[in-house]
PDB file of N, CA and C in Angstrom:
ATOM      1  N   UNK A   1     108.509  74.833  73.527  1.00  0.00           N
ATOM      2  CA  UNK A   1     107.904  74.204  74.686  1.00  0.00           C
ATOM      3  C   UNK A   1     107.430  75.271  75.663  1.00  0.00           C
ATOM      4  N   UNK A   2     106.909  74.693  76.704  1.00  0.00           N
ATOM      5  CA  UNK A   2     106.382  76.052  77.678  1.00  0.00           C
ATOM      6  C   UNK A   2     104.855  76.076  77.508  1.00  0.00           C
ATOM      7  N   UNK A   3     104.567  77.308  78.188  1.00  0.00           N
ATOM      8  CA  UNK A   3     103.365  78.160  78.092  1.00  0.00           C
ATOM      9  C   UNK A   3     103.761  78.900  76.881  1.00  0.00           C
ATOM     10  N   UNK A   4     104.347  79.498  76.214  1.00  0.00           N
ATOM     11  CA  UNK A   4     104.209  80.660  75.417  1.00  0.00           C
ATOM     12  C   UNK A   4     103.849  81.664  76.255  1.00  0.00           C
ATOM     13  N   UNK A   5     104.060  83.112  75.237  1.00  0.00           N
ATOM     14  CA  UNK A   5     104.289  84.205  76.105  1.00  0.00           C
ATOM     15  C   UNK A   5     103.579  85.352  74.796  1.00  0.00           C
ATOM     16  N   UNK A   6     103.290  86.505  75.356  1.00  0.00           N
ATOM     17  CA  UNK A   6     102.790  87.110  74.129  1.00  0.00           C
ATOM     18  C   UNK A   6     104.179  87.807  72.985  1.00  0.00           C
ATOM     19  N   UNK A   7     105.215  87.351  73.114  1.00  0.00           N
ATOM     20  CA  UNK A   7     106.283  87.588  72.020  1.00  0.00           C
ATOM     21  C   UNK A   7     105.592  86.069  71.150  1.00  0.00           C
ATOM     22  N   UNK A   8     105.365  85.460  71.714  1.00  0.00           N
ATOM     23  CA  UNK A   8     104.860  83.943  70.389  1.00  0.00           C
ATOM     24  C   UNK A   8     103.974  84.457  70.144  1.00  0.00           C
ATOM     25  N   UNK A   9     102.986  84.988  70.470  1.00  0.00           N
ATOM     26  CA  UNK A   9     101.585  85.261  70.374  1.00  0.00           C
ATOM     27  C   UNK A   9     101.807  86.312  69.081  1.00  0.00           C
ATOM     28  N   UNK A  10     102.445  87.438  69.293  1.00  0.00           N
ATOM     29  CA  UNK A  10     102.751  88.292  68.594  1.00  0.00           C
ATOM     30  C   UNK A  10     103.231  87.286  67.160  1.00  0.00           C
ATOM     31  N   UNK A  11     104.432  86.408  67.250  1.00  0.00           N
ATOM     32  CA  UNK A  11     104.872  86.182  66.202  1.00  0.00           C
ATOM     33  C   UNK A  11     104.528  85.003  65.484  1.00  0.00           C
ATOM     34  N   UNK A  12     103.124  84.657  66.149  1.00  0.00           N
ATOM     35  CA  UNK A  12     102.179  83.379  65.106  1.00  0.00           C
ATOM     36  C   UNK A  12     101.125  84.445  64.776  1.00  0.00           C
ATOM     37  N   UNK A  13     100.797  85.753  64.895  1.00  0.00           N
ATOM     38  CA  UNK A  13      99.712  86.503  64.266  1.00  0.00           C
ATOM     39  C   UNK A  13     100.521  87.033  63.070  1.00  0.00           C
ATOM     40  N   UNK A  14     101.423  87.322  63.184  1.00  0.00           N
ATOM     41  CA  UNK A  14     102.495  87.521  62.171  1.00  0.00           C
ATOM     42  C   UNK A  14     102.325  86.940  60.672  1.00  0.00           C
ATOM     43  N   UNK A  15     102.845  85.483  61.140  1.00  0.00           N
ATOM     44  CA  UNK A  15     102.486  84.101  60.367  1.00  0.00           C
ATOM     45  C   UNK A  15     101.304  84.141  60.243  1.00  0.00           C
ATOM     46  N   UNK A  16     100.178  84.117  61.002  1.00  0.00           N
ATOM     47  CA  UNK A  16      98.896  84.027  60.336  1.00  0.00           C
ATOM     48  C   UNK A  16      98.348  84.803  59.332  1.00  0.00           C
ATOM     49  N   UNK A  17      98.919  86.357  59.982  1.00  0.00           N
ATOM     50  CA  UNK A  17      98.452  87.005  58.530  1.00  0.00           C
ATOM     51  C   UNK A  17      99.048  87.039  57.665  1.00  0.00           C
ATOM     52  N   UNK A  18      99.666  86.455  57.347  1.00  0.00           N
ATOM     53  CA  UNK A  18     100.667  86.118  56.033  1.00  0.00           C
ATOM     54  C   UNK A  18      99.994  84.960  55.206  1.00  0.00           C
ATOM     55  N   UNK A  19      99.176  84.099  56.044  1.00  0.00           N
ATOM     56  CA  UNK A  19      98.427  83.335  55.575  1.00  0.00           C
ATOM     57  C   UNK A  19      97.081  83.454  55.373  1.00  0.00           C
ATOM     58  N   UNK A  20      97.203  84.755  55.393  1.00  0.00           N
ATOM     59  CA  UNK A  20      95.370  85.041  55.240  1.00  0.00           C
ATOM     60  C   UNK A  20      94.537  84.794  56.030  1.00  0.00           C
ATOM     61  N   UNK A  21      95.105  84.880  57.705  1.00  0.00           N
ATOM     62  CA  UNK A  21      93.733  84.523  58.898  1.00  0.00           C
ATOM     63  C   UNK A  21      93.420  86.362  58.742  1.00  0.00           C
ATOM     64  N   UNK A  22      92.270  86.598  59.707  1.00  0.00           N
ATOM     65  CA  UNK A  22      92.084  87.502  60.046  1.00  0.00           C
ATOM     66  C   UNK A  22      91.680  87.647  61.340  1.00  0.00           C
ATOM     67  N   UNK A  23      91.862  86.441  61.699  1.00  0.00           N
ATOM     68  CA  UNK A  23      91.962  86.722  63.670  1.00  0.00           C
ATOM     69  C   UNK A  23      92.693  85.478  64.261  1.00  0.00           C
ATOM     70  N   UNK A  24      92.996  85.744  65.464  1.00  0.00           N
ATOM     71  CA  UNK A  24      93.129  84.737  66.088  1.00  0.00           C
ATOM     72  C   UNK A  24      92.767  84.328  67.059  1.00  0.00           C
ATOM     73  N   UNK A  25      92.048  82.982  68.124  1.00  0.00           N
ATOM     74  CA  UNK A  25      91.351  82.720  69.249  1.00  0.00           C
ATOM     75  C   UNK A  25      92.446  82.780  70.049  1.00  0.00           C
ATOM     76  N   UNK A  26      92.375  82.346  71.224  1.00  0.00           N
ATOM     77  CA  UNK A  26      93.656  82.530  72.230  1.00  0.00           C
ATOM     78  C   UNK A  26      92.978  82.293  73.575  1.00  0.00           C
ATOM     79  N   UNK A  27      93.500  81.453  74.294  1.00  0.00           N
ATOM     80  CA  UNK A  27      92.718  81.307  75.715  1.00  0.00           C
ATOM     81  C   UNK A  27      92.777  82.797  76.646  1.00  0.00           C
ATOM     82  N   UNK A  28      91.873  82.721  77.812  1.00  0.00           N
ATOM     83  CA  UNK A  28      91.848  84.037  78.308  1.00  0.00           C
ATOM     84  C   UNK A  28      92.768  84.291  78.989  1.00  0.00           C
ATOM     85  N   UNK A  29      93.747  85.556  78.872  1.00  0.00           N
ATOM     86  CA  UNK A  29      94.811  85.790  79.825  1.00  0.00           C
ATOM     87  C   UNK A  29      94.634  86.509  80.797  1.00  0.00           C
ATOM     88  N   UNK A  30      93.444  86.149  81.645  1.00  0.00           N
ATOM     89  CA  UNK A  30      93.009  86.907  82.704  1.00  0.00           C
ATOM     90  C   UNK A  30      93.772  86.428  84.309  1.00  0.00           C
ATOM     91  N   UNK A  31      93.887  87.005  85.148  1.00  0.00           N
ATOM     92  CA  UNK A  31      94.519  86.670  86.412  1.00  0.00           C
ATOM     93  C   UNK A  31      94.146  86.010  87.205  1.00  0.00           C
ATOM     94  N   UNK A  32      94.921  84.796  87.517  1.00  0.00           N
ATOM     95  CA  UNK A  32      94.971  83.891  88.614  1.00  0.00           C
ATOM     96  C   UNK A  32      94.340  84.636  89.668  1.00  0.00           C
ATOM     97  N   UNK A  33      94.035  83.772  90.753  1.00  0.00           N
ATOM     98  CA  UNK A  33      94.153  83.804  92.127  1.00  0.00           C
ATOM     99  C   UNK A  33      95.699  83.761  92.838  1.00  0.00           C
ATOM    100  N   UNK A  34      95.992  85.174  93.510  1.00  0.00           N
ATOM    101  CA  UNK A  34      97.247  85.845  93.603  1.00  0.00           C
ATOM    102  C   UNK A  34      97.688  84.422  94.625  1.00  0.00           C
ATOM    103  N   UNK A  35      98.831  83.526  94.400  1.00  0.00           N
ATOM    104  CA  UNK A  35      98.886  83.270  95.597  1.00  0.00           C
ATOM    105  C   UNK A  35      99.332  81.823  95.480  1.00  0.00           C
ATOM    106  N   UNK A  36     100.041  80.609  96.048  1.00  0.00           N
ATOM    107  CA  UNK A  36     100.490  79.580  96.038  1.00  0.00           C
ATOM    108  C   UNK A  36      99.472  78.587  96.589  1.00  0.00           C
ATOM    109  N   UNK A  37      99.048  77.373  95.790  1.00  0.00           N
ATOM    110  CA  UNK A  37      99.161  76.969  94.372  1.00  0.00           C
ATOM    111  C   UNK A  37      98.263  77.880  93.398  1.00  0.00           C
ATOM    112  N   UNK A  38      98.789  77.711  92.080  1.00  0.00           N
ATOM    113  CA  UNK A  38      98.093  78.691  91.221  1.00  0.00           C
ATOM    114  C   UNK A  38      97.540  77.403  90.890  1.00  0.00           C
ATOM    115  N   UNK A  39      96.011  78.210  90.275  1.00  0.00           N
ATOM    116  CA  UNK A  39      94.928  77.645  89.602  1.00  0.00           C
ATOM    117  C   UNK A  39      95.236  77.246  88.036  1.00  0.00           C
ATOM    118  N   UNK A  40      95.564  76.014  87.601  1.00  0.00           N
ATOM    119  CA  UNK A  40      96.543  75.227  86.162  1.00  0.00           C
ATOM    120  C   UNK A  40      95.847  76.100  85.080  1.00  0.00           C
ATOM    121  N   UNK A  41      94.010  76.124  85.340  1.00  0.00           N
ATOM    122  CA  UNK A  41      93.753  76.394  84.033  1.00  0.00           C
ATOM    123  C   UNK A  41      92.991  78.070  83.724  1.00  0.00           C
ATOM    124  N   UNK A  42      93.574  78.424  82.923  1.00  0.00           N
ATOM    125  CA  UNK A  42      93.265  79.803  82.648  1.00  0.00           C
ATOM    126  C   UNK A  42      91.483  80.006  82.479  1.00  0.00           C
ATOM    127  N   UNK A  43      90.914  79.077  82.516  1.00  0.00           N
ATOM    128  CA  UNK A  43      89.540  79.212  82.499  1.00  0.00           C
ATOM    129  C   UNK A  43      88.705  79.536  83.759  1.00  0.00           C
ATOM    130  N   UNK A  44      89.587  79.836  84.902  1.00  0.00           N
ATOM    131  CA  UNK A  44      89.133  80.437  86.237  1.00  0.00           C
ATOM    132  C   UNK A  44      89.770  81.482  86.786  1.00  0.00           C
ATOM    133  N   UNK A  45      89.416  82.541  86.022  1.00  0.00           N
ATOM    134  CA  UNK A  45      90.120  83.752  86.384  1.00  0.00           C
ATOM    135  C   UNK A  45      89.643  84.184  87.959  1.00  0.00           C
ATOM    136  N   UNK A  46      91.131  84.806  89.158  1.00  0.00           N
ATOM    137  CA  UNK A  46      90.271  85.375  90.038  1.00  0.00           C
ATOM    138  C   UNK A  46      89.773  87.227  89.995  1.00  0.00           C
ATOM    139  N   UNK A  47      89.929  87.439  88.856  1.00  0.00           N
ATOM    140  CA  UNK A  47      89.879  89.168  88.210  1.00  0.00           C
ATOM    141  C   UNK A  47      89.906  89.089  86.851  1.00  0.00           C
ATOM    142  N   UNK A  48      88.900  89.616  86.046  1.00  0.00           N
ATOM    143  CA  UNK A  48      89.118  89.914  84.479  1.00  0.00           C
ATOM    144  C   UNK A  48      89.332  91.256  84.769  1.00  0.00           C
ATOM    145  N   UNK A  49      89.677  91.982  85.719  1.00  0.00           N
ATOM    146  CA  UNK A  49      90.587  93.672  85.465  1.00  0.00           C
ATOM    147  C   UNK A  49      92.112  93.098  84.967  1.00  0.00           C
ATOM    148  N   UNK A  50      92.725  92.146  85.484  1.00  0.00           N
ATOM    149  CA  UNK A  50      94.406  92.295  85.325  1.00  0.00           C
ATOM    150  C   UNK A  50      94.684  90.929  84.300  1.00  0.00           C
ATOM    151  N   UNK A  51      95.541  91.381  84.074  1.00  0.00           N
ATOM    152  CA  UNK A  51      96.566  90.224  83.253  1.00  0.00           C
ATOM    153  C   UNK A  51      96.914  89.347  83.967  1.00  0.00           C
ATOM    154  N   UNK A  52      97.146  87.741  83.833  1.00  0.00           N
ATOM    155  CA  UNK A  52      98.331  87.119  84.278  1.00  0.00           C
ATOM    156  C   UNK A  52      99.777  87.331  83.619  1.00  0.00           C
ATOM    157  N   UNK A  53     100.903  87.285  84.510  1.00  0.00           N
ATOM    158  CA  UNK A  53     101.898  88.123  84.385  1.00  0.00           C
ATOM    159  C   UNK A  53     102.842  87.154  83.548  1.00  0.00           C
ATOM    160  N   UNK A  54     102.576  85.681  83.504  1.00  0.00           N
ATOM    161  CA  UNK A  54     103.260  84.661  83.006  1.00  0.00           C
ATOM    162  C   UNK A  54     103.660  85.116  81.950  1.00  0.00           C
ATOM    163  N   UNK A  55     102.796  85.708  81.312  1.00  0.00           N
ATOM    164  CA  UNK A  55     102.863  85.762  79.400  1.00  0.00           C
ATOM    165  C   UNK A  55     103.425  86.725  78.920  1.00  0.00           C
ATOM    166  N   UNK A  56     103.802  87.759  80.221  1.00  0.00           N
ATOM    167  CA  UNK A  56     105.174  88.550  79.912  1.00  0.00           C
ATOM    168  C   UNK A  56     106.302  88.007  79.294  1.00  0.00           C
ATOM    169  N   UNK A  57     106.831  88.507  77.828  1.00  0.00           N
ATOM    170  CA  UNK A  57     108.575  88.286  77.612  1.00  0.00           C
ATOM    171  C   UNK A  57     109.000  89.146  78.307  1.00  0.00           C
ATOM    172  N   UNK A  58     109.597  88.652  79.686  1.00  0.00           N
ATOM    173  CA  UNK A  58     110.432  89.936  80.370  1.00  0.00           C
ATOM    174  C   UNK A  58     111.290  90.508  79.163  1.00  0.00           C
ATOM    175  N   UNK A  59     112.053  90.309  78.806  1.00  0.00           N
ATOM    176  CA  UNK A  59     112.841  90.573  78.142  1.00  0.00           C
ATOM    177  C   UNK A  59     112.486  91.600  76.728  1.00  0.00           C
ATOM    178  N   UNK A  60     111.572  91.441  76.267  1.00  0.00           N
ATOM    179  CA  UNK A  60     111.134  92.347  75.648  1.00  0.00           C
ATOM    180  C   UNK A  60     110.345  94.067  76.264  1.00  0.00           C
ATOM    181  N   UNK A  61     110.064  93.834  77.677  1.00  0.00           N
ATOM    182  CA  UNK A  61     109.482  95.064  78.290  1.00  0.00           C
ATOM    183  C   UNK A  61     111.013  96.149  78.257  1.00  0.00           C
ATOM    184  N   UNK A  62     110.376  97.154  78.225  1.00  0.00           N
ATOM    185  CA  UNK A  62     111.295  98.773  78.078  1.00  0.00           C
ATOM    186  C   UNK A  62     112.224  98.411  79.019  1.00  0.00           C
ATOM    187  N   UNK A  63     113.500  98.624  79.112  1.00  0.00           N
ATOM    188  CA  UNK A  63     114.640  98.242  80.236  1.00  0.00           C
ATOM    189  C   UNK A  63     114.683  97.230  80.868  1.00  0.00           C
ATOM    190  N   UNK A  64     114.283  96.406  80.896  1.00  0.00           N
ATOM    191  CA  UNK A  64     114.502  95.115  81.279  1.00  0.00           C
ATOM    192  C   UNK A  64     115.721  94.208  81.222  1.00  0.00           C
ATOM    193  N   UNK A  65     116.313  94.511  80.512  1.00  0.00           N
ATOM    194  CA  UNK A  65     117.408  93.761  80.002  1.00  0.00           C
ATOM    195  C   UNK A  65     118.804  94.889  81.114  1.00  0.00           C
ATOM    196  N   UNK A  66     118.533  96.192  81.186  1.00  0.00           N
ATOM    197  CA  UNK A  66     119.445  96.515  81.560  1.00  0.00           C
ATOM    198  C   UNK A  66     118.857  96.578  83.238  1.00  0.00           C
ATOM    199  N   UNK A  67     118.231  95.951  83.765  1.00  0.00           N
ATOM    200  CA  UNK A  67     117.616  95.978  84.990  1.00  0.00           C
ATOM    201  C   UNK A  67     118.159  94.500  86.209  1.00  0.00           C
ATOM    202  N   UNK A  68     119.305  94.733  87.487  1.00  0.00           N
ATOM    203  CA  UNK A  68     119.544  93.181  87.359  1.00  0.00           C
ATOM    204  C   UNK A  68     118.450  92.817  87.973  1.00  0.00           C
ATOM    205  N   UNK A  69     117.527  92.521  88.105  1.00  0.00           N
ATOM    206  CA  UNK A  69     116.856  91.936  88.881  1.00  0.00           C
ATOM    207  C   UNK A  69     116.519  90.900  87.788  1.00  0.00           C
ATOM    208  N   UNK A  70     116.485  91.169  86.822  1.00  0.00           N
ATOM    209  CA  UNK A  70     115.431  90.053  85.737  1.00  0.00           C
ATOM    210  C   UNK A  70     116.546  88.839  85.443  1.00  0.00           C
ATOM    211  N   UNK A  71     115.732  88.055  84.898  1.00  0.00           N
ATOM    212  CA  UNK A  71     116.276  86.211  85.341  1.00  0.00           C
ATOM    213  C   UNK A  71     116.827  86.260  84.268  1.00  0.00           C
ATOM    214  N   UNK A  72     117.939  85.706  84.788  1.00  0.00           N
ATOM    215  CA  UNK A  72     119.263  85.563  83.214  1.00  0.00           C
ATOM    216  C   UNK A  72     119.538  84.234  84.028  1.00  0.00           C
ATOM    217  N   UNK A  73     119.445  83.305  84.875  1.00  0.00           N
ATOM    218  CA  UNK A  73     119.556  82.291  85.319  1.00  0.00           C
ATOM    219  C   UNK A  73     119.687  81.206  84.687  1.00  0.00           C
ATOM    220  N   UNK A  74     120.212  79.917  84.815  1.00  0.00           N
ATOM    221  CA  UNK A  74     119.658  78.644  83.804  1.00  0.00           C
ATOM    222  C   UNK A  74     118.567  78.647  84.718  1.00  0.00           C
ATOM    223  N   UNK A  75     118.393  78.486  86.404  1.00  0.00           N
ATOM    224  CA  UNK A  75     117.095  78.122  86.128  1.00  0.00           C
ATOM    225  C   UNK A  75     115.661  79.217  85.651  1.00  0.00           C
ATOM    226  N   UNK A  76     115.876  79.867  85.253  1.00  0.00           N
ATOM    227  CA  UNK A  76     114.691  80.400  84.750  1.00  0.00           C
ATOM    228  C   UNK A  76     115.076  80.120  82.997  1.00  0.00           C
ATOM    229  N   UNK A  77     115.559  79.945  82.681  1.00  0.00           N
ATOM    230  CA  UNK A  77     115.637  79.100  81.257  1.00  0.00           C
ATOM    231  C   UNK A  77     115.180  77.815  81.412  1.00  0.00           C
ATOM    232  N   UNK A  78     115.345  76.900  82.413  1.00  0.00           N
ATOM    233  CA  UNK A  78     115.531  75.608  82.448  1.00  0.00           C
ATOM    234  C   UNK A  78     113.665  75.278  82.752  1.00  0.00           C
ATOM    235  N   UNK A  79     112.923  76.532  83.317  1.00  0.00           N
ATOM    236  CA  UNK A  79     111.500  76.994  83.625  1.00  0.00           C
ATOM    237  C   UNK A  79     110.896  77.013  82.078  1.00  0.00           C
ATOM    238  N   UNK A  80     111.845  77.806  81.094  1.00  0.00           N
ATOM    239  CA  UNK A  80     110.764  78.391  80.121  1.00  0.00           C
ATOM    240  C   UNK A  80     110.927  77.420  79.400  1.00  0.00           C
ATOM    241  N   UNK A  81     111.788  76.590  79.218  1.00  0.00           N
ATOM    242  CA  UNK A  81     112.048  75.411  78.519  1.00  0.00           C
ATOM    243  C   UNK A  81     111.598  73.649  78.511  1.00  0.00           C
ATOM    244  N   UNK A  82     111.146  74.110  79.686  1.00  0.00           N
ATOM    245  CA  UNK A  82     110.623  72.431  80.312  1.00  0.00           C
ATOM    246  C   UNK A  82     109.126  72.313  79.590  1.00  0.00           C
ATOM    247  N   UNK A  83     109.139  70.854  79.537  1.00  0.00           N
ATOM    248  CA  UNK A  83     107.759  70.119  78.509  1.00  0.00           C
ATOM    249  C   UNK A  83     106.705  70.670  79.305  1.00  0.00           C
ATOM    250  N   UNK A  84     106.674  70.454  80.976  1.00  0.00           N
ATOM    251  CA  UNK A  84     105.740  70.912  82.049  1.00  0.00           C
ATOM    252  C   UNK A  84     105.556  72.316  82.543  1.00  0.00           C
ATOM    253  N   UNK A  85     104.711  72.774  82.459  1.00  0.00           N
ATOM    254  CA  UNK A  85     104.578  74.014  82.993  1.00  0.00           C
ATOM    255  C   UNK A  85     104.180  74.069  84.353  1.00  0.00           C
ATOM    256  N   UNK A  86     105.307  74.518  85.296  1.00  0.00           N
ATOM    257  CA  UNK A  86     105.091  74.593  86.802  1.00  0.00           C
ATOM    258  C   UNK A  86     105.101  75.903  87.196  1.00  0.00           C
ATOM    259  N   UNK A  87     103.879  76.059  87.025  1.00  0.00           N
ATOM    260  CA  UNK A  87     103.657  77.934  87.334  1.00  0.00           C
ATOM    261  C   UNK A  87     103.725  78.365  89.054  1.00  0.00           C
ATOM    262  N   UNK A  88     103.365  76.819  89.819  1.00  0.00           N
ATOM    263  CA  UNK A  88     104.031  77.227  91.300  1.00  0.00           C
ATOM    264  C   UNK A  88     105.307  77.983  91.454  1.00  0.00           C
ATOM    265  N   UNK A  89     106.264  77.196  90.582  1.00  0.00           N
ATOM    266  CA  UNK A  89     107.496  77.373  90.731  1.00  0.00           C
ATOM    267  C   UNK A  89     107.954  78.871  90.048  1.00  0.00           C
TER     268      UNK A  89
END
């Protein structure tokens, strides 16, 4: 459930090429408009220089895991897990 993040991204190209794709489409992960409410659909970027940061697996970036700041919370589980994606929140 969720948005997905580029650790899925990574591990359905995986699967795909195992199945003989040789690419994959993917909506644009270009950056919001910095700022509360975010814009729902990725088709209105306010910058194609930066990333949106959503699609980070924190958890997979270099030290992260040993860093406390990063969300070990239920609610940031209870975020990546929900049917709705509330990127305000």
């Amino acid at each position: 459930m969720g948005i997905g993040d580029l650790g899925d991204l990574r591990s359905l190209g995986s699967w795909s090429r195992k199945q003989g794709a040789a690419m994959l489409l993917v909506n644009p992960l270009h950056a919001v408009r910095p700022g509360i409410p975010q814009e729902p659909s990725p088709y209105f970027p306010s910058s194609r220089l930066f990333r949106n940061p959503i699609y980070l697996r924190i958890q997979d970036l270099p030290g992260a895991r040993d860093d406390p700041r990063w969300p070990r919370s239920s609610a940031s589980r209870e975020l990546r897990d929900a049917s709705i994606i509330e990127r305000d929140r």
